[in-house]
Structures are given as C-alpha cells and as structure tokens.
Protein backbone atom coordinates (compact mmCIF):
# COMPACT_ATOMS: atom_id res chain seq x y z
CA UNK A 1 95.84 71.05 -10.84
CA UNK A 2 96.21 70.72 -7.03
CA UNK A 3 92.79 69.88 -5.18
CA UNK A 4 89.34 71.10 -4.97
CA UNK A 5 90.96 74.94 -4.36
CA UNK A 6 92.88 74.45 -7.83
CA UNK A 7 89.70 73.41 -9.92
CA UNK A 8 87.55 76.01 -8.83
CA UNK A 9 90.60 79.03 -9.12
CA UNK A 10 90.89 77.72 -12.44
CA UNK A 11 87.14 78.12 -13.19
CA UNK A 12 87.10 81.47 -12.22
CA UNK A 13 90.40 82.40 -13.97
CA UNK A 14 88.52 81.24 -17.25
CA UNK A 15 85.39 82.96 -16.84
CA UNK A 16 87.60 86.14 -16.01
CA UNK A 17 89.28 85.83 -19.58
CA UNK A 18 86.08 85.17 -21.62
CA UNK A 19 84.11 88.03 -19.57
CA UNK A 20 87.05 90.34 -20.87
CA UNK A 21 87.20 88.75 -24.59
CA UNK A 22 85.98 91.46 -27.13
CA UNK A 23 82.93 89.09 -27.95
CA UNK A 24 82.40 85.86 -27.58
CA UNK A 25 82.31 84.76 -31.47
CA UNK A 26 84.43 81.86 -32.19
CA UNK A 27 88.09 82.37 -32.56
CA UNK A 28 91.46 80.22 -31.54
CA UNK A 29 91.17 82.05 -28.08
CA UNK A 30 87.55 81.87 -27.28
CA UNK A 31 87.48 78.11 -28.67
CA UNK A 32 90.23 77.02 -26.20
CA UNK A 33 88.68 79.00 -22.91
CA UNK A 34 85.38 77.36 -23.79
CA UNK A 35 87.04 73.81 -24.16
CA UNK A 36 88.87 73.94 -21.44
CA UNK A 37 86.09 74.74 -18.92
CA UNK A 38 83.62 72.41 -20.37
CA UNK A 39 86.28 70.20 -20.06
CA UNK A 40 87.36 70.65 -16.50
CA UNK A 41 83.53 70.72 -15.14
CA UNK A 42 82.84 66.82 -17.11
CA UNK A 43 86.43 65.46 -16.38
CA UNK A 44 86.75 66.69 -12.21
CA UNK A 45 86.16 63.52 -10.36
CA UNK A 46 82.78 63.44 -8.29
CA UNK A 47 84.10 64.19 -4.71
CA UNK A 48 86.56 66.97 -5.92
CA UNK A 49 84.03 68.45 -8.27
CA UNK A 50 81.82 68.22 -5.09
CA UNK A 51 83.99 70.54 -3.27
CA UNK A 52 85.20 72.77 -6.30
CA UNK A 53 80.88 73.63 -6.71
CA UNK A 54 81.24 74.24 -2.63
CA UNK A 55 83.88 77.10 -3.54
CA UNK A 56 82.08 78.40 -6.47
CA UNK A 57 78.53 78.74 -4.70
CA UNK A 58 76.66 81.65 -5.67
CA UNK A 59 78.77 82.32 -8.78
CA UNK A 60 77.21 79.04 -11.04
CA UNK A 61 74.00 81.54 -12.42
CA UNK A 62 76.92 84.06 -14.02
CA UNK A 63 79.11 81.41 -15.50
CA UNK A 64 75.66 79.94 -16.97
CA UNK A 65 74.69 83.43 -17.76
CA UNK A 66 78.64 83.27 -20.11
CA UNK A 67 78.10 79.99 -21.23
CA UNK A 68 74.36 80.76 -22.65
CA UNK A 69 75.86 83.53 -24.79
CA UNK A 70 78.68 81.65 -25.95
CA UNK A 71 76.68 78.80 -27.05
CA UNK A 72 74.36 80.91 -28.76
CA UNK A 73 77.52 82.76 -30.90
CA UNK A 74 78.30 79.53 -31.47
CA UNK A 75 75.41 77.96 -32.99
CA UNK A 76 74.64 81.49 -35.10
CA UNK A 77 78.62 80.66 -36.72
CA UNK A 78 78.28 77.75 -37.17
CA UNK A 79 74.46 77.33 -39.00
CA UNK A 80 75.30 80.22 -41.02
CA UNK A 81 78.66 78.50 -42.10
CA UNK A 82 77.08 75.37 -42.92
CA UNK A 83 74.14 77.65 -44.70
CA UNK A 84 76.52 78.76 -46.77
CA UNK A 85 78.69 76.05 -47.79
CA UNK A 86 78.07 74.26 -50.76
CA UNK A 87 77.05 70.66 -49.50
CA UNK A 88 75.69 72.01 -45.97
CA UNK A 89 75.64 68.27 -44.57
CA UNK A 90 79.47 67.42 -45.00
CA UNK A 91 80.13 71.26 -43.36
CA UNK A 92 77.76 70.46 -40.49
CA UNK A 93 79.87 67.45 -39.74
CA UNK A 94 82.78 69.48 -38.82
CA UNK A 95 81.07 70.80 -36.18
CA UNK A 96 83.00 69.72 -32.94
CA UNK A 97 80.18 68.83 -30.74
CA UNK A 98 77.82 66.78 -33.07
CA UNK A 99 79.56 63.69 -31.72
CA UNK A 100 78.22 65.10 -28.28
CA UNK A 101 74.86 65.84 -29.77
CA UNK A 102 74.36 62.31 -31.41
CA UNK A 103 75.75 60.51 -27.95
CA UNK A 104 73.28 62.81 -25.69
CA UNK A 105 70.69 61.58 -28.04
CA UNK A 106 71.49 58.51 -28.16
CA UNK A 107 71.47 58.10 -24.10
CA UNK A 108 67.73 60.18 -24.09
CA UNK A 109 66.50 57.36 -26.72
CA UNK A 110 67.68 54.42 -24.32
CA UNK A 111 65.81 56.28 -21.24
CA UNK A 112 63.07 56.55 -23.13
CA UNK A 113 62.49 53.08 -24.25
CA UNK A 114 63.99 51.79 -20.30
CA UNK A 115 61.24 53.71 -19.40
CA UNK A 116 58.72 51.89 -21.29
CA UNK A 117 58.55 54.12 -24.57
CA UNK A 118 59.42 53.12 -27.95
CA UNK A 119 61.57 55.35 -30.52
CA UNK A 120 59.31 58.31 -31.30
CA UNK A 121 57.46 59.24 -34.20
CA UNK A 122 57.21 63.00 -33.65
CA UNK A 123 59.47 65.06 -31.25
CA UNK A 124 58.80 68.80 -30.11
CA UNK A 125 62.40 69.69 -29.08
CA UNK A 126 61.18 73.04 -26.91
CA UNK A 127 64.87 75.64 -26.98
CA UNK A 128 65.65 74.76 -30.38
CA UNK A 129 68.21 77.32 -30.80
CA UNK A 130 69.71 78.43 -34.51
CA UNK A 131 71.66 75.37 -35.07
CA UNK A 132 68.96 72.98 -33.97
CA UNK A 133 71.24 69.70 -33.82
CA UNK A 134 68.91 67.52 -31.63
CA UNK A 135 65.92 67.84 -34.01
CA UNK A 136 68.67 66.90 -37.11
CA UNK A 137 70.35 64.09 -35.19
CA UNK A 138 66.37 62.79 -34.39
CA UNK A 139 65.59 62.79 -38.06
CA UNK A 140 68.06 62.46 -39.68
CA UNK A 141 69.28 59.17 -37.51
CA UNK A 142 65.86 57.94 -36.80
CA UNK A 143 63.79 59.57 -38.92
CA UNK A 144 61.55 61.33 -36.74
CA UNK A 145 59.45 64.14 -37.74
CA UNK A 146 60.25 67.12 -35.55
CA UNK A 147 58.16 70.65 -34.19
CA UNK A 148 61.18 72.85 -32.94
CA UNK A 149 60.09 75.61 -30.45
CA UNK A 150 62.10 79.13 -29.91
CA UNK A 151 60.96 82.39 -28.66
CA UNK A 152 63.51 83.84 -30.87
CA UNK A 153 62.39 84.45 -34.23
CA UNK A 154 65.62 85.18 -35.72
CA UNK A 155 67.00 81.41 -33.91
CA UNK A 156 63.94 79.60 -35.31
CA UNK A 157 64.52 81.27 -39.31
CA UNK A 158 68.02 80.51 -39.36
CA UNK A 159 66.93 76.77 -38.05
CA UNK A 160 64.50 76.60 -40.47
CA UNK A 161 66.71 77.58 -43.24
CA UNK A 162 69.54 74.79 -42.31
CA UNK A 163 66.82 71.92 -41.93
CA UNK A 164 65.42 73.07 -45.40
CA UNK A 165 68.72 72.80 -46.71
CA UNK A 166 69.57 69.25 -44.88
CA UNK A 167 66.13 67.77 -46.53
CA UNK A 168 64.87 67.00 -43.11
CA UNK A 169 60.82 66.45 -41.80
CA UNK A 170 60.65 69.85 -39.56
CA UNK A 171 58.81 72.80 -39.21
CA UNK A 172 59.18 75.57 -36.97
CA UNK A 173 57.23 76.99 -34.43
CA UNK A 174 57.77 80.46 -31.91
CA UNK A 175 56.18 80.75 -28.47
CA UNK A 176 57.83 82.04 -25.51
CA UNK A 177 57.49 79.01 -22.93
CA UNK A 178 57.26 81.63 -19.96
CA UNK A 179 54.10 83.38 -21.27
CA UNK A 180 50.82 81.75 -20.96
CA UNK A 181 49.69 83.01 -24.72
CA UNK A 182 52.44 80.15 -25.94
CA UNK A 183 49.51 77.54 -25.36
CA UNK A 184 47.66 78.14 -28.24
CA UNK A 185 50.26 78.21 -30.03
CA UNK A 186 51.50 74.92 -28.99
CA UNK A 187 47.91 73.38 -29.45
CA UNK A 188 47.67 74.29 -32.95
CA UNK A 189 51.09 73.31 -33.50
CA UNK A 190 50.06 69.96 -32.73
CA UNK A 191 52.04 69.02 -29.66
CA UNK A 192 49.24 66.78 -28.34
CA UNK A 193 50.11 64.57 -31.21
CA UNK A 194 54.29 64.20 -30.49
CA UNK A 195 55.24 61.02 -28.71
CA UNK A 196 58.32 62.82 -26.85
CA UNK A 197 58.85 66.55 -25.50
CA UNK A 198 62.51 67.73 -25.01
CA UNK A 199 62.92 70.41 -22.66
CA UNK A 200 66.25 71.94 -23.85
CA UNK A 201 67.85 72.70 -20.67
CA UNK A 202 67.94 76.23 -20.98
CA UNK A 203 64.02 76.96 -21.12
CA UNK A 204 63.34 77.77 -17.69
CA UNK A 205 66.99 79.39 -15.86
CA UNK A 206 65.64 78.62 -12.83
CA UNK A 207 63.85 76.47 -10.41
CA UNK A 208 60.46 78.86 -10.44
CA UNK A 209 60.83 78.91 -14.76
CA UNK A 210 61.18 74.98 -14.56
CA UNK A 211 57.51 74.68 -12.81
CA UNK A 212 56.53 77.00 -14.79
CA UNK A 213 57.01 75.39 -18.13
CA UNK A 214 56.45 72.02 -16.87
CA UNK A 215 53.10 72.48 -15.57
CA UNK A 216 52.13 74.55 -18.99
CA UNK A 217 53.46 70.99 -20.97
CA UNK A 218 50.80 69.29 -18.36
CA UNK A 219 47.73 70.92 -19.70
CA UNK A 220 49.11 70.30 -23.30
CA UNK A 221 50.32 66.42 -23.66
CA UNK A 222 48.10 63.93 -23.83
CA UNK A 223 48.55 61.50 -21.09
CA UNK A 224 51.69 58.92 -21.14
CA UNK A 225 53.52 61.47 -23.51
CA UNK A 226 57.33 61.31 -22.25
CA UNK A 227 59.20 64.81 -21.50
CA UNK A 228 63.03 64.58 -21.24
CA UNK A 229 64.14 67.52 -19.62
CA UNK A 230 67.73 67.67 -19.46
CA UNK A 231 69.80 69.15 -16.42
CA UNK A 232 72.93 69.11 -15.59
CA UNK A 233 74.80 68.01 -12.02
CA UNK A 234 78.12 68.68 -9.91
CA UNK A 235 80.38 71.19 -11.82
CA UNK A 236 78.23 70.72 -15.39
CA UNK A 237 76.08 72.59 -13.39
CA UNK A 238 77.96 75.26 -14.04
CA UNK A 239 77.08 75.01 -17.64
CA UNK A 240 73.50 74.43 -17.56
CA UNK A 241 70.85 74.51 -14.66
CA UNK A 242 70.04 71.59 -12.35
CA UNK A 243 66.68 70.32 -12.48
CA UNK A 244 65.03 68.30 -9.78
CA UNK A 245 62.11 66.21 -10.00
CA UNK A 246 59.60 68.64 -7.81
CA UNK A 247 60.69 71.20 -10.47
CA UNK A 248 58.60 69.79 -12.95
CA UNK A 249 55.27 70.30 -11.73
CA UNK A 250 52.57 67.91 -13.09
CA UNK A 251 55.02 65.68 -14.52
CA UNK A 252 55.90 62.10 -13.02
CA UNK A 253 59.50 61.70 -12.94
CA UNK A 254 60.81 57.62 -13.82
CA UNK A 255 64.22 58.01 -14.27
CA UNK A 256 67.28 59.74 -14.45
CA UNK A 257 70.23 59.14 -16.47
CA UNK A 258 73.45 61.09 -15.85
CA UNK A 259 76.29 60.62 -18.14
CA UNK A 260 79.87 59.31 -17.42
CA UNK A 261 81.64 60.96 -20.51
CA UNK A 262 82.23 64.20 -22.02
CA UNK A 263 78.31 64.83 -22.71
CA UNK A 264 77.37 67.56 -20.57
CA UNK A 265 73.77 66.97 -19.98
CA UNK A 266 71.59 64.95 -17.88
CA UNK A 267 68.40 63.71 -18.63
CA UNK A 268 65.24 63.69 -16.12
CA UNK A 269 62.07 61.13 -17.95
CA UNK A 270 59.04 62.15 -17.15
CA UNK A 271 55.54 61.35 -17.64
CA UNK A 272 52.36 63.87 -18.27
C-alpha cells in the first residue's frame, strides 16, 4: 500500500463494502472487512497513520458509527453461541479477540498499580455490552467481583446469562450513563464500594458525553477510586473515540498508557 493516500483510500474502500453488506452479522466476508481495517488502523506506522487521519478528517464519527454496530453483532453471536454450547467456557475461548481482551486487561492492571493502586477487589466495568469479556477476564483471571453497567437491557440479560453460565462473581446493573436518574441507581448498586471504574470507551461518543459521564462518576466514587477510561489515538481512532484528559471533568488524570500491538485501546488513569 503506497503512502499516506493508499492507507486512507483503503479505509474508505472498506467502510464502502461493509456499509453495503446486507447486515453486519458475522460471516467469511464481514469477518475479513472487519480484520482488515482493525488491522490497517493498529499496524500503519505513527507518521503515516498521522497523515492517513489528516485525509480521513471529518469521516472518523461514521466509521465509529460502523464499527459500534459491528461490534455489537458481534458480541450478540458470539454470547449466544457460547450460551448455547455445551461447555460455554471452552466455546468462549474460540472467540478471536479474547487474546486482545486479556492483553488490554492486562496493560489497565499494570497502569493501575504504576499508578499507585493495587489489583482490585471490585470493578464496575460501565458499557458492558452482551458479551461482557472485561468483567470475565477480571474474574475469572484475578478473581475480582464485578458490577457491569448497560443501558441496554437486552445487552445486560444476555451478559448476565453467560456469566451465570461461566460460574463467575457478577451481577448486573442498567442505567443510562447520559441521564442524571442513573445516579441512584449507581449508588444503590454500590459503586462507592468498587476499587476501579472502567469507562468502556464507547459510553460517551463524544467529547461533551465524556464530561458528562465523568463528572456524574465524580459525585459517585469515593475519593482515590481509580477510573480507566479507555480511548483510542491516530487511526484506532477511527475505531473508538479519543479521549483527552480535560474530557473527564472532575477526574485527575496520572497516566496514560497507549499500546504498541494489535490491542486497539488506550487507557487514560484517573483519580476521583
């Protein structure tokens, strides 16, 4: 692929093909267009994936827009396939990005204790999605008891279901982060008592929802608690939003890790 002009012709040539798919569900097709430009945005070297995000200003918000929707087909597949299988922890590990999911984790654990944490006792992992894989990889790799957090009912069941099924410590909890109702629900949830927040980095699309949400985790944690909002920079931020530190209001940013392999997400450590 010739330059910065190839990279970003190439983006858009994929997001013209899976915009025209008949639905996003996973198939050989859909599976390959998806791979290739999650591949292409962590693989592009900085300066050229610089220039490439130059070329495809103003278009990032619909290819996130695609990529949200995918990864939420994907998820629905794939917990309902493990749901169904007969030993739903050796189906789950087919799943091709739990390596990703483990290695993301992994990184978020080492910010947190380089920022002066310790491994937590009790995560709230806030975007949970259907096939919650952070909340599994936290306890069932290091045993922490986890609240997940959706807005979508039907996400947060089918969740439920899978960790019921794994034998894992969770329970479930909806609130819509953007409405100011999802307080109380949070409070009697018991996120005052979780050691770490994570701030799945598609709660808040935008700069304005970031604030938003971060400044309604302020009034909730108690003081110290660490939030780990992930983010995403240079072409990943195609995939997921970029979050800045004066994004999350009432939060102390430490640190911020950005990874060098194919994990997608950054990782912003904050402090209430």
């Amino acid at each position: 692929m010739s330059g910065a002009s190839g990279v970003s012709r190439r983006v858009r040539q994929l997001r013209t093909r899976l915009e025209s798919a008949a639905d996003l569900r996973p198939c050989r097709e859909v599976n390959a267009l998806f791979t290739e430009l999650v591949g292409l945005c962590c693989a592009t070297p900085s300066p050229l994936a610089d220039s490439a995000l130059a070329e495809l200003d103003g278009e990032a918000p619909a290819t996130r827009r695609l990529c949200a929707a995918g990864e939420t087909v994907l998820e629905q597949h794939w917990a309902r396939r493990a749901l169904a299988a007969g030993d739903p922890d050796a189906e789950l590990r087919l799943f091709p990005y739990l390596d990703n999911y483990r290695e993301l984790v992994r990184m978020e654990l080492g910010a947190v204790i380089a920022a002066g944490g310790e491994l937590p006792k009790r995560v709230a992992v806030l975007g949970s999605g259907p096939l919650p894989l952070t909340g599994i990889v936290l306890a069932r790799d290091y045993g922490a008891s986890v609240l997940h957090v959706d807005r979508d009912l039907d996400s947060l069941q089918l969740g439920g279901k899978l960790t019921a099924a794994l034998g894992l410590d969770a329970t479930a909890a909806r609130a819509d982060l953007d409405r100011a109702e999802s307080e109380e629900v949070l409070r009697a949830e018991g996120i005052g008592d979780c050691d770490v927040v994570v701030l799945a980095a598609l709660v808040g699309q935008d700069a304005a929802g970031k604030r938003a949400v971060s400044a309604r985790l302020a009034r909730l944690l108690r003081p110290d608690t660490l939030v780990l909002a992930r983010s995403a920079v240079r072409l990943r931020s195609l995939l997921y939003p970029c979050v800045r530190a004066e994004d999350l209001a009432g939060l102390r940013v430490e640190l911020e890790v950005h990874p060098h392999s194919e994990v997608v997400n950054s990782v912003l450590v904050a402090r209430a």
